[in-house]
N, C-alpha and C. Protein backbone atom coordinates (compact mmCIF):
# COMPACT_ATOMS: atom_id res chain seq x y z
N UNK A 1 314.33 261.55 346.59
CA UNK A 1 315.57 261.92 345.95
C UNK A 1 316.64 262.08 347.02
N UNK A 2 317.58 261.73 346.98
CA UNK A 2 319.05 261.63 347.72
C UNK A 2 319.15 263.17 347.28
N UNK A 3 320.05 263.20 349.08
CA UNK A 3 320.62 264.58 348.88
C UNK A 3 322.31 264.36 348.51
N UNK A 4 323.05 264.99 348.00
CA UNK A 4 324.28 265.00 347.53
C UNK A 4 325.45 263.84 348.54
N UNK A 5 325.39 264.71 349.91
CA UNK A 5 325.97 264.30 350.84
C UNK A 5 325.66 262.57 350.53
N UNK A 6 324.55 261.91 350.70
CA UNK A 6 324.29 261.21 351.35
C UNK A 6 324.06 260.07 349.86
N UNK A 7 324.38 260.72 348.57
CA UNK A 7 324.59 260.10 347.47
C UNK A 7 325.91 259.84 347.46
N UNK A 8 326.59 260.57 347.94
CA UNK A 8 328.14 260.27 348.15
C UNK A 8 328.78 259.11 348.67
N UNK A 9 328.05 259.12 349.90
CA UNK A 9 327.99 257.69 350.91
C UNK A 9 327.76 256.34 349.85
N UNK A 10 326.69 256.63 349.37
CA UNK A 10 325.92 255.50 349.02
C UNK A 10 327.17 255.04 347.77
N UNK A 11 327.59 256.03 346.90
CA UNK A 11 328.56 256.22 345.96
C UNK A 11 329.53 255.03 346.19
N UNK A 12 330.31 255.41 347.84
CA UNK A 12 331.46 254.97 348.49
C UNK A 12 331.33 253.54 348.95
N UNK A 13 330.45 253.03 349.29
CA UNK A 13 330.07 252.07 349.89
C UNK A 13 329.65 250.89 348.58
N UNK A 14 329.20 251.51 347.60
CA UNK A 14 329.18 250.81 346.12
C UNK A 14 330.19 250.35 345.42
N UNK A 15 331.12 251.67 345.27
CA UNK A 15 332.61 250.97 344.56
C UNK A 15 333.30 250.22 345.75
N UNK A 16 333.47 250.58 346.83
CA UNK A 16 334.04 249.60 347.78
C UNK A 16 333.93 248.48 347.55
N UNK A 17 332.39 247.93 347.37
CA UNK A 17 332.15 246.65 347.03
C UNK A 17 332.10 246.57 345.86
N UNK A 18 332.01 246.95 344.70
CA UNK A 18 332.62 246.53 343.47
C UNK A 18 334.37 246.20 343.63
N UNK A 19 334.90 247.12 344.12
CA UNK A 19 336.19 246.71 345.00
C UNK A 19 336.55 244.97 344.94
N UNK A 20 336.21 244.97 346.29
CA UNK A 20 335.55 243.96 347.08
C UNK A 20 335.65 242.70 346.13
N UNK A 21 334.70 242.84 344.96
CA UNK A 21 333.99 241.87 344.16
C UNK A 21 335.08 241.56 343.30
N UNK A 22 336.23 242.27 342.62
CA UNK A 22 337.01 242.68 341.42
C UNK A 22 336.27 242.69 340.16
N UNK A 23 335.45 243.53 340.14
CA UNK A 23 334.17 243.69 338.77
C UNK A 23 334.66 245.08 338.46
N UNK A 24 335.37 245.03 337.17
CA UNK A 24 335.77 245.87 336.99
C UNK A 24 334.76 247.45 336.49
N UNK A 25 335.29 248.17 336.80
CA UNK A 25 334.10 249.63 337.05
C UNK A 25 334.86 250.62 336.43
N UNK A 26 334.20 252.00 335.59
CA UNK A 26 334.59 253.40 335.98
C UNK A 26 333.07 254.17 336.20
N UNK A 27 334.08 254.83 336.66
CA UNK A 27 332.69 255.92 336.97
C UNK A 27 332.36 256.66 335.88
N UNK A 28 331.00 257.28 335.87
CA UNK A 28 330.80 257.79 334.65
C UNK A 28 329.54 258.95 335.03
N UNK A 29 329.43 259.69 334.30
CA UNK A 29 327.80 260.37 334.47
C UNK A 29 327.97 261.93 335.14
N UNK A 30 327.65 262.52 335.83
CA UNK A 30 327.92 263.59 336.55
C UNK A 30 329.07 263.28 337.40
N UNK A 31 329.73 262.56 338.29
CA UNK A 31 329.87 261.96 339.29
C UNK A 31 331.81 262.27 338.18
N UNK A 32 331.15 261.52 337.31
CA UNK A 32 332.57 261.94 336.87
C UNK A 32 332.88 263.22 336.01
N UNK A 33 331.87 263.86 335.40
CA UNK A 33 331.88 264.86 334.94
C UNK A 33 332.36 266.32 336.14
N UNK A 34 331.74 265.83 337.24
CA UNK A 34 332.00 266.54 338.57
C UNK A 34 333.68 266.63 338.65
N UNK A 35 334.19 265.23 338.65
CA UNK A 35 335.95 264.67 338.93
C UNK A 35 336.66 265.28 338.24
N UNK A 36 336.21 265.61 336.48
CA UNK A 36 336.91 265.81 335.83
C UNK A 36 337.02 267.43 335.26
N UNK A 37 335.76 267.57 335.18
CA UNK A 37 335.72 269.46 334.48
C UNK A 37 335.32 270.34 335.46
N UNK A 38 334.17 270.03 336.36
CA UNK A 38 333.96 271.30 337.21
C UNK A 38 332.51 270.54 338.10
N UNK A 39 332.56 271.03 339.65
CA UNK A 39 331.85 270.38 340.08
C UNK A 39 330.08 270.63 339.50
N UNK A 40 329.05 269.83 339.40
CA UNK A 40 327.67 270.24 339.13
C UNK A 40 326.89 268.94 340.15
N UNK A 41 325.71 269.07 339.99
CA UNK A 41 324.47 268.46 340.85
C UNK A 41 324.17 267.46 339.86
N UNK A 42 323.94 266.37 340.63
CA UNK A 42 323.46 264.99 339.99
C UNK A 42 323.10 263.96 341.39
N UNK A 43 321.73 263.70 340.31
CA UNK A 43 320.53 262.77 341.24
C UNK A 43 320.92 261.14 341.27
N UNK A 44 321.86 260.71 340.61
CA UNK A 44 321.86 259.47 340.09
C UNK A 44 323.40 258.71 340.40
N UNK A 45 323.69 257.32 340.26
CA UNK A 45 324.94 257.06 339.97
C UNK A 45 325.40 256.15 338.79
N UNK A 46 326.19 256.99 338.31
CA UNK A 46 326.27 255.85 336.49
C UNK A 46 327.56 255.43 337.05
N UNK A 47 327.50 253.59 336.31
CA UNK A 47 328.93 252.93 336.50
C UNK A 47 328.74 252.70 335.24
N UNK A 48 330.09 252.16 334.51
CA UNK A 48 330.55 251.65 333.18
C UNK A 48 330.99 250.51 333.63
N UNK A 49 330.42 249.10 333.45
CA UNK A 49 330.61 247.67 334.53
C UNK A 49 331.11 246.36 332.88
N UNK A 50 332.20 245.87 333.68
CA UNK A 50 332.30 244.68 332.89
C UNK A 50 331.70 243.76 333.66
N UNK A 51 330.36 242.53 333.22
CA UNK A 51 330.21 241.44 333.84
C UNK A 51 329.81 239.99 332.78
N UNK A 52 330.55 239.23 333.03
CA UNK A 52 330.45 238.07 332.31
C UNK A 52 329.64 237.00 333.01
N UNK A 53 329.35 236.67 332.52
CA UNK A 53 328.19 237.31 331.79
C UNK A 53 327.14 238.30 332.82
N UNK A 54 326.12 239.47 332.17
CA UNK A 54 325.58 240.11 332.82
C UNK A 54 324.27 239.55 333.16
N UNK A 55 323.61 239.77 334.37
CA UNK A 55 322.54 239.37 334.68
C UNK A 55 322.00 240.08 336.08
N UNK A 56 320.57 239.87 336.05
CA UNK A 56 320.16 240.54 336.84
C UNK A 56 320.41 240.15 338.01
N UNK A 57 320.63 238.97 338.40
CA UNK A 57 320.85 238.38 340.19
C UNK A 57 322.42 238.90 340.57
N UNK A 58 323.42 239.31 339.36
CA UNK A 58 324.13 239.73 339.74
C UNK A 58 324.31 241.28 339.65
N UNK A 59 323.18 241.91 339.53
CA UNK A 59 323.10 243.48 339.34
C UNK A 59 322.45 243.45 340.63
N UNK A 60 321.63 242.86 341.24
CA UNK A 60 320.72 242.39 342.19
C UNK A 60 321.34 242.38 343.69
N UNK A 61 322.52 241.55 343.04
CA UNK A 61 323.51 241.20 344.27
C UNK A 61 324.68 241.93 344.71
N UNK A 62 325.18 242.73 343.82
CA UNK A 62 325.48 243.82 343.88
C UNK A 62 325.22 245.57 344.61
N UNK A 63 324.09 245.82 344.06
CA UNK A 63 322.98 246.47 344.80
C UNK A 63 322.57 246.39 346.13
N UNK A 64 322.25 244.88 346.30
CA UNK A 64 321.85 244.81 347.80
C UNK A 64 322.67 244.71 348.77
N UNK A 65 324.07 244.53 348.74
CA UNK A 65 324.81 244.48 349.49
C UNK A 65 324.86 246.00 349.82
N UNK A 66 324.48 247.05 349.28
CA UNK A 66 324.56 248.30 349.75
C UNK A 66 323.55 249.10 350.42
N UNK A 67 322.32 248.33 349.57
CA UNK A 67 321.02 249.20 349.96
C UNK A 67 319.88 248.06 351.05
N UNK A 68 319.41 248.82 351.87
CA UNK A 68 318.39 247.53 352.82
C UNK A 68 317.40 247.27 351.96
N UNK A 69 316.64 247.64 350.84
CA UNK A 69 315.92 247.11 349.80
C UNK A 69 316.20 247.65 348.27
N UNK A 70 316.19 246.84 347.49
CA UNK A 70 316.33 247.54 345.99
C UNK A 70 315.37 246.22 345.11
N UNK A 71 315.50 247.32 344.45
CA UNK A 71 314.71 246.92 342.76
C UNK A 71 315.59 246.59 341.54
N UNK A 72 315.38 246.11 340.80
CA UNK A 72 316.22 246.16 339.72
C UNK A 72 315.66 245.87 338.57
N UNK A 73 315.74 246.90 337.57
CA UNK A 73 314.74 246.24 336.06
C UNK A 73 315.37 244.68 336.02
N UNK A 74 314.01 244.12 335.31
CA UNK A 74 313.94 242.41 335.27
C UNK A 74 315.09 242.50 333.98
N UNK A 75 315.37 243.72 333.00
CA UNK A 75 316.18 243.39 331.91
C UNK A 75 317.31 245.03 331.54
N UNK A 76 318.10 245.22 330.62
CA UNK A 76 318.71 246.21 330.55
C UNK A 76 317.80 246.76 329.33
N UNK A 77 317.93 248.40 329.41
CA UNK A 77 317.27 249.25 328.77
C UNK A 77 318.14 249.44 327.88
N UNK A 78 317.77 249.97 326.47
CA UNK A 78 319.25 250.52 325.70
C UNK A 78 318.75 251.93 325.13
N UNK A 79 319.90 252.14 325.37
CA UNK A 79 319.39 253.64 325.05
C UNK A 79 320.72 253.80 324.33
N UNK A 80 320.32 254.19 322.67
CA UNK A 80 320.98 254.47 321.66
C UNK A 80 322.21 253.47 321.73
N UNK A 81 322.28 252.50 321.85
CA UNK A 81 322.91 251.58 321.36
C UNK A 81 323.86 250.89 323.40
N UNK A 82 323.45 251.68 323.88
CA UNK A 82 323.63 251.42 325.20
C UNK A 82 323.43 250.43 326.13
N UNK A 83 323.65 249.43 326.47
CA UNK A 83 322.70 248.42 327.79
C UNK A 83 322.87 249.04 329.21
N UNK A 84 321.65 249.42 329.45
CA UNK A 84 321.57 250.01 330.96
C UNK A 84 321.11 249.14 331.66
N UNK A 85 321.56 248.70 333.12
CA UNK A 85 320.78 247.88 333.74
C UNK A 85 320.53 248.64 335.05
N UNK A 86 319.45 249.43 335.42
CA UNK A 86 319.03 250.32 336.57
C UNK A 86 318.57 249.51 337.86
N UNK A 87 318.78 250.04 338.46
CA UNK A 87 318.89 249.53 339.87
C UNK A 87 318.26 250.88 340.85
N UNK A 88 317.45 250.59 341.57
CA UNK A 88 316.77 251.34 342.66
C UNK A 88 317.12 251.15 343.89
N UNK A 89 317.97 251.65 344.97
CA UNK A 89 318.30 251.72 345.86
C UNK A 89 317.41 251.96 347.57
N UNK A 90 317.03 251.67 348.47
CA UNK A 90 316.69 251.84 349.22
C UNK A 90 317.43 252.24 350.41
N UNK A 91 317.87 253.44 350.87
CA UNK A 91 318.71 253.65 352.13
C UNK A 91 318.26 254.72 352.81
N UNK A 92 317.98 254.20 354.15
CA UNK A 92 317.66 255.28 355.21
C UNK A 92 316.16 255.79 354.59
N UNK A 93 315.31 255.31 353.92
CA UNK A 93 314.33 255.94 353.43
C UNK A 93 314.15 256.98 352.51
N UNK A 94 315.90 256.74 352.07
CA UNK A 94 315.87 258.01 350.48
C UNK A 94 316.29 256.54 349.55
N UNK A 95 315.68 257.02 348.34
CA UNK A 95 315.93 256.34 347.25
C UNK A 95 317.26 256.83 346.15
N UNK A 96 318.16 255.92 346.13
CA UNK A 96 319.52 256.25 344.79
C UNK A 96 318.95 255.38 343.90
N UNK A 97 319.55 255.96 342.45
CA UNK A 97 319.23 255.36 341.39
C UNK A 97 320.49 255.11 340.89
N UNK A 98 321.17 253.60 340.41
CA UNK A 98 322.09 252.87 340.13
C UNK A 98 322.02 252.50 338.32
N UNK A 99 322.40 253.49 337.75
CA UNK A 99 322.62 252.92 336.15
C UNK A 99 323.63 252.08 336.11
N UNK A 100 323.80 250.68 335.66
CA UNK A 100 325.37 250.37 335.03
C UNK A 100 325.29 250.04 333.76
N UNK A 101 326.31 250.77 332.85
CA UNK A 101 326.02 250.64 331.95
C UNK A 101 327.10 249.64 331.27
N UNK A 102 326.87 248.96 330.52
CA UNK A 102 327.29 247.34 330.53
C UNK A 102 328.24 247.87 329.09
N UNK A 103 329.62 247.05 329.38
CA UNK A 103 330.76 247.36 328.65
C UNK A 103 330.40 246.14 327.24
N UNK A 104 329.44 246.33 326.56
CA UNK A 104 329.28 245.50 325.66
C UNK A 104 329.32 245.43 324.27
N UNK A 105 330.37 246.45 324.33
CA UNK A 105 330.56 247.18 322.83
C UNK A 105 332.29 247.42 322.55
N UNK A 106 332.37 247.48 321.61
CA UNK A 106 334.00 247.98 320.77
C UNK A 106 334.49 248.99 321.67
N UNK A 107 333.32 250.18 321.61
CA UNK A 107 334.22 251.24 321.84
C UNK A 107 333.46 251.41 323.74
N UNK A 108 332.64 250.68 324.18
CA UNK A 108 332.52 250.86 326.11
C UNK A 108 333.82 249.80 326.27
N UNK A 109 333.59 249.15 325.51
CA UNK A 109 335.09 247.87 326.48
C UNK A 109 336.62 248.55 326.39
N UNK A 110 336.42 249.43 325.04
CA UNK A 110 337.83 250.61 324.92
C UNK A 110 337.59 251.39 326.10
N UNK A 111 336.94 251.96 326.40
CA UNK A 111 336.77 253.03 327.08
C UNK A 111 336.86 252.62 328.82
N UNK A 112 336.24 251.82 329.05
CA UNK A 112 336.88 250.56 330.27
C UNK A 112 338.10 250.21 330.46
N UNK A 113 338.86 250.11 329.16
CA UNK A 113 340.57 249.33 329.38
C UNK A 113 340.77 250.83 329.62
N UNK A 114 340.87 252.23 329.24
CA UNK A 114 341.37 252.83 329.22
C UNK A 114 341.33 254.24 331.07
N UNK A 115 340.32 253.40 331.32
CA UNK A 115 340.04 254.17 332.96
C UNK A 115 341.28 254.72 333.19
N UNK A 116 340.71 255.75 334.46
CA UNK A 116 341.92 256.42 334.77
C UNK A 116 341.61 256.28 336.44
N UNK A 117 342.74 256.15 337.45
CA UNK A 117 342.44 256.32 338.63
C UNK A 117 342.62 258.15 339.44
N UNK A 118 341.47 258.20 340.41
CA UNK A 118 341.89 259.19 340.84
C UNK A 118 341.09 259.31 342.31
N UNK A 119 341.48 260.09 343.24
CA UNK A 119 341.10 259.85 344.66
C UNK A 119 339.69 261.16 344.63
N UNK A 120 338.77 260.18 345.29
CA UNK A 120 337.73 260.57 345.52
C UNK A 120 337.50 260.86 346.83
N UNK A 121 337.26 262.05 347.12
CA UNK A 121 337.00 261.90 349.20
C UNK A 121 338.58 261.15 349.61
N UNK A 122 338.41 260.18 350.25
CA UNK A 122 339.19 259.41 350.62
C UNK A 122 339.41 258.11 350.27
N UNK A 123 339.06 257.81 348.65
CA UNK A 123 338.72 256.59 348.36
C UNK A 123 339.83 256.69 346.74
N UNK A 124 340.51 255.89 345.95
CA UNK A 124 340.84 255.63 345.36
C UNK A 124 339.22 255.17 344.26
N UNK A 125 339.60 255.59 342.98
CA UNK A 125 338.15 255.45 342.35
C UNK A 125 338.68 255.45 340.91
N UNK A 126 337.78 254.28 339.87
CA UNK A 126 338.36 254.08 338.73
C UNK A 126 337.44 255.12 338.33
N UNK A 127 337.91 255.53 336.97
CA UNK A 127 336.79 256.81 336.56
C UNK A 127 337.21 257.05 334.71
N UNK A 128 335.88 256.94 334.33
CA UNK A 128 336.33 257.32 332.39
C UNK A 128 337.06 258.38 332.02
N UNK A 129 338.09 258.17 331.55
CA UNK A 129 339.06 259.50 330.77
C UNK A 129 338.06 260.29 330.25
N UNK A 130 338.63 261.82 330.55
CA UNK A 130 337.91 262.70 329.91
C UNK A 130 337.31 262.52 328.07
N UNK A 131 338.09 262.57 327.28
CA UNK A 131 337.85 261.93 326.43
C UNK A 131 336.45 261.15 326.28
N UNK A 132 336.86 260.02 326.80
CA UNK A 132 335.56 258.63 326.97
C UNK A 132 334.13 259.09 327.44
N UNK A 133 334.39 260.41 328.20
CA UNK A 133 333.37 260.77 329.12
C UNK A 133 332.84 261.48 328.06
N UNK A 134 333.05 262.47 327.27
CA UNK A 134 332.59 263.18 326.49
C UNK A 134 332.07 262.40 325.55
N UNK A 135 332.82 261.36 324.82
CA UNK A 135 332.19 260.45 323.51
C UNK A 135 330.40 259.90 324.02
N UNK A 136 330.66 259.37 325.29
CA UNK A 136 329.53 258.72 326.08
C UNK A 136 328.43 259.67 326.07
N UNK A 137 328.74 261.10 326.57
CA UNK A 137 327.48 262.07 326.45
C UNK A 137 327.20 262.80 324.93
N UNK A 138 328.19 262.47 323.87
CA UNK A 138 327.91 262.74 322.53
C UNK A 138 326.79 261.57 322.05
N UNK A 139 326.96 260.28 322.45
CA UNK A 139 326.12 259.21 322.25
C UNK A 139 324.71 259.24 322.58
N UNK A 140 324.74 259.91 324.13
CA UNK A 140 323.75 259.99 324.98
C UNK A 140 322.91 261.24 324.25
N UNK A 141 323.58 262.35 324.23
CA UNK A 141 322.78 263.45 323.72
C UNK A 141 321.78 264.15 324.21
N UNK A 142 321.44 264.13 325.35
CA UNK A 142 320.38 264.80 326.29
C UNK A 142 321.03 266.18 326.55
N UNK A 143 319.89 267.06 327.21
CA UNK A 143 320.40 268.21 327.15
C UNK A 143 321.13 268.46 328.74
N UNK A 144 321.24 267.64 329.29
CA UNK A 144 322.00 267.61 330.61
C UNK A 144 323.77 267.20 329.57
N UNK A 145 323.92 266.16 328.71
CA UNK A 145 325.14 266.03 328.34
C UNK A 145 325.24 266.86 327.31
N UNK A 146 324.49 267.06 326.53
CA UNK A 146 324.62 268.83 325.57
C UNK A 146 325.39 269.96 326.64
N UNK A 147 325.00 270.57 327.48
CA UNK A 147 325.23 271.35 328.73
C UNK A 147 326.94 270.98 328.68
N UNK A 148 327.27 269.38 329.52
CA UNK A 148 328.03 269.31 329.62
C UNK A 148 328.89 269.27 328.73
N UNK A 149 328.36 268.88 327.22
CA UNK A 149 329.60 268.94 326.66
C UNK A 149 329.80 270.67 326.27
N UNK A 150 328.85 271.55 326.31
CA UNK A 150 329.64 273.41 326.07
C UNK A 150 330.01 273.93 327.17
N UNK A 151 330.08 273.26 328.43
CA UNK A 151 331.39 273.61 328.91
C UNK A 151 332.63 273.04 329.46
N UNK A 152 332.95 272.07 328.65
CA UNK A 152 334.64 270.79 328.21
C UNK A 152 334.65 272.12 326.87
N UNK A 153 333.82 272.42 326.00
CA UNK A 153 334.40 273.27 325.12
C UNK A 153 334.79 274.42 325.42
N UNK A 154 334.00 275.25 326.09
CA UNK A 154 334.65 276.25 326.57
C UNK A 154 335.74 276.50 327.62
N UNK A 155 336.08 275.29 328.34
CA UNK A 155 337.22 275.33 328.70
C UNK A 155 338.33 274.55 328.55
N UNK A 156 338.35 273.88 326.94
CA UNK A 156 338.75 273.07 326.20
C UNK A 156 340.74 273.39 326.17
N UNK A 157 340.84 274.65 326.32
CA UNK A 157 342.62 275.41 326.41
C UNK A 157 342.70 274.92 327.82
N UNK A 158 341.67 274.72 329.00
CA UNK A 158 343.11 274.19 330.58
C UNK A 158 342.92 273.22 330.46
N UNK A 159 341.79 272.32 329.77
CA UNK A 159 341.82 270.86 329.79
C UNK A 159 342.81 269.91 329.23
N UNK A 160 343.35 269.09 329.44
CA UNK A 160 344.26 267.80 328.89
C UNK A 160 343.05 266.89 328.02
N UNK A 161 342.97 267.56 326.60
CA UNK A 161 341.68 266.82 325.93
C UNK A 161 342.74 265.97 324.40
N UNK A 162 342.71 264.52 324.55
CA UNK A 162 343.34 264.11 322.91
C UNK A 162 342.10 263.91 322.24
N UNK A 163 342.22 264.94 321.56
CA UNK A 163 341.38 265.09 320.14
C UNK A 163 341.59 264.36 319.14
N UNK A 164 342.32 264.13 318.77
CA UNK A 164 342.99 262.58 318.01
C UNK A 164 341.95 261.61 318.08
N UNK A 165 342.24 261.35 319.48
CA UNK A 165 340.95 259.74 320.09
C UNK A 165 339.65 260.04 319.68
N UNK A 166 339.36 261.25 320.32
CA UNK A 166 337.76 261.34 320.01
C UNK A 166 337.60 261.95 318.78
N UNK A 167 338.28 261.94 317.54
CA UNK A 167 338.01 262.14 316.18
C UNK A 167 337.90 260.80 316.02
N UNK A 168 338.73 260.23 316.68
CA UNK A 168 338.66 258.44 315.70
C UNK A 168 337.25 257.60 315.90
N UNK A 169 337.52 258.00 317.29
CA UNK A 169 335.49 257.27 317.58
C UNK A 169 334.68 257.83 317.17
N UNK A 170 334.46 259.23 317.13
CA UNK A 170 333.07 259.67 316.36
C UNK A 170 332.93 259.61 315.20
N UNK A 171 334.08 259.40 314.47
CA UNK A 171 333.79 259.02 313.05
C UNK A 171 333.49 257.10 313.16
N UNK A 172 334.31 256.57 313.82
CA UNK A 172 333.61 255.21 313.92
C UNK A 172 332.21 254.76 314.44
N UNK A 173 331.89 255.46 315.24
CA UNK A 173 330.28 255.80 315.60
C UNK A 173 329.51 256.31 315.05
N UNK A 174 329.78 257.22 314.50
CA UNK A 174 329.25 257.54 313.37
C UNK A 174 328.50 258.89 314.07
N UNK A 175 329.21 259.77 314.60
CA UNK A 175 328.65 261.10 315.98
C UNK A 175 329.08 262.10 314.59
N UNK A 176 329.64 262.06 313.67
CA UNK A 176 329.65 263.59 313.20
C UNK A 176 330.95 264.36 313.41
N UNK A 177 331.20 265.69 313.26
CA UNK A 177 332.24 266.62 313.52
C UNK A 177 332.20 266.61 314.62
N UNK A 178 333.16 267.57 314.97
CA UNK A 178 333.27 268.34 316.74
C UNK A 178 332.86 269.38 315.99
């Protein structure tokens, strides 16, 4: 398991080269949950990736330009209506784990046009509107994004949250009330 510090790196050196590539990205997962509501601990790195078409030599090729060995599932996982394509990292003898989760839907390709930029460390970094970020862990539903989403609620008065948007998608998704 990567220690924070050194997930960071690996972080920086990833979007650089998504950069690099012009494949368009936001960040997503803790990483942005961290950016946006309050910092917390996370083992992993989630991207939200447009690729036309998607495939593994180019999840592959991607990956390796960062890590001295990686893995990559032979296909994408879906999880609740999701395409994940995971990626295993090899650096320095710690292992990162690379979700991207593939913009292949109505409301991920909305949520993609709608990125927001904001400086990371010293890096300029595309990253999902708060909003987007929350719909994504309403989808997801684990109790790591349960967590996160009661506290965006409880500090729902300093946040800049349009409730508007995310009424319109969860009723188009079919997520229920707030």
């Amino acid at each position: 398991m990567a220690s924070e510090s050194f997930l960071a790196e690996a972080l920086a050196d990833l979007l650089t080269e998504l950069d690099h590539r012009g494949v368009q990205y936001a960040l997503a997962g803790g990483w942005a949950f961290s950016a946006l509501v309050e910092p917390r601990a996370t083992t992993d790195i989630d991207l939200l990736i447009l690729l036309d078409p998607p495939s593994r030599e180019t999840i592959q090729s991607l990956v390796s330009s960062v890590f001295s060995s990686t893995i990559v599932h032979p296909s994408p996982m879906k999880m609740k209506g999701i395409s994940i394509w995971r990626g295993v990292g090899l650096r320095d003898k710690q292992e990162v784990v690379v979700d991207f989760l593939l913009a292949d839907s109505a409301f991920l390709q909305s949520a993609l046009a709608r990125k927001q930029q904001i400086t990371l460390g010293a890096q300029l970094v595309s990253i999902l509107t708060l909003e987007d970020l929350m719909l994504m862990k309403m989808i997801a539903g684990r109790l790591q994004d349960l967590a996160d989403l009661e506290k965006i609620e409880a500090r729902k008065t300093q946040l800049q949250i349009d409730w508007s948007y995310v009424e319109q998608w969860k009723t188009t998704l079919g997520l229920g009330r707030r």
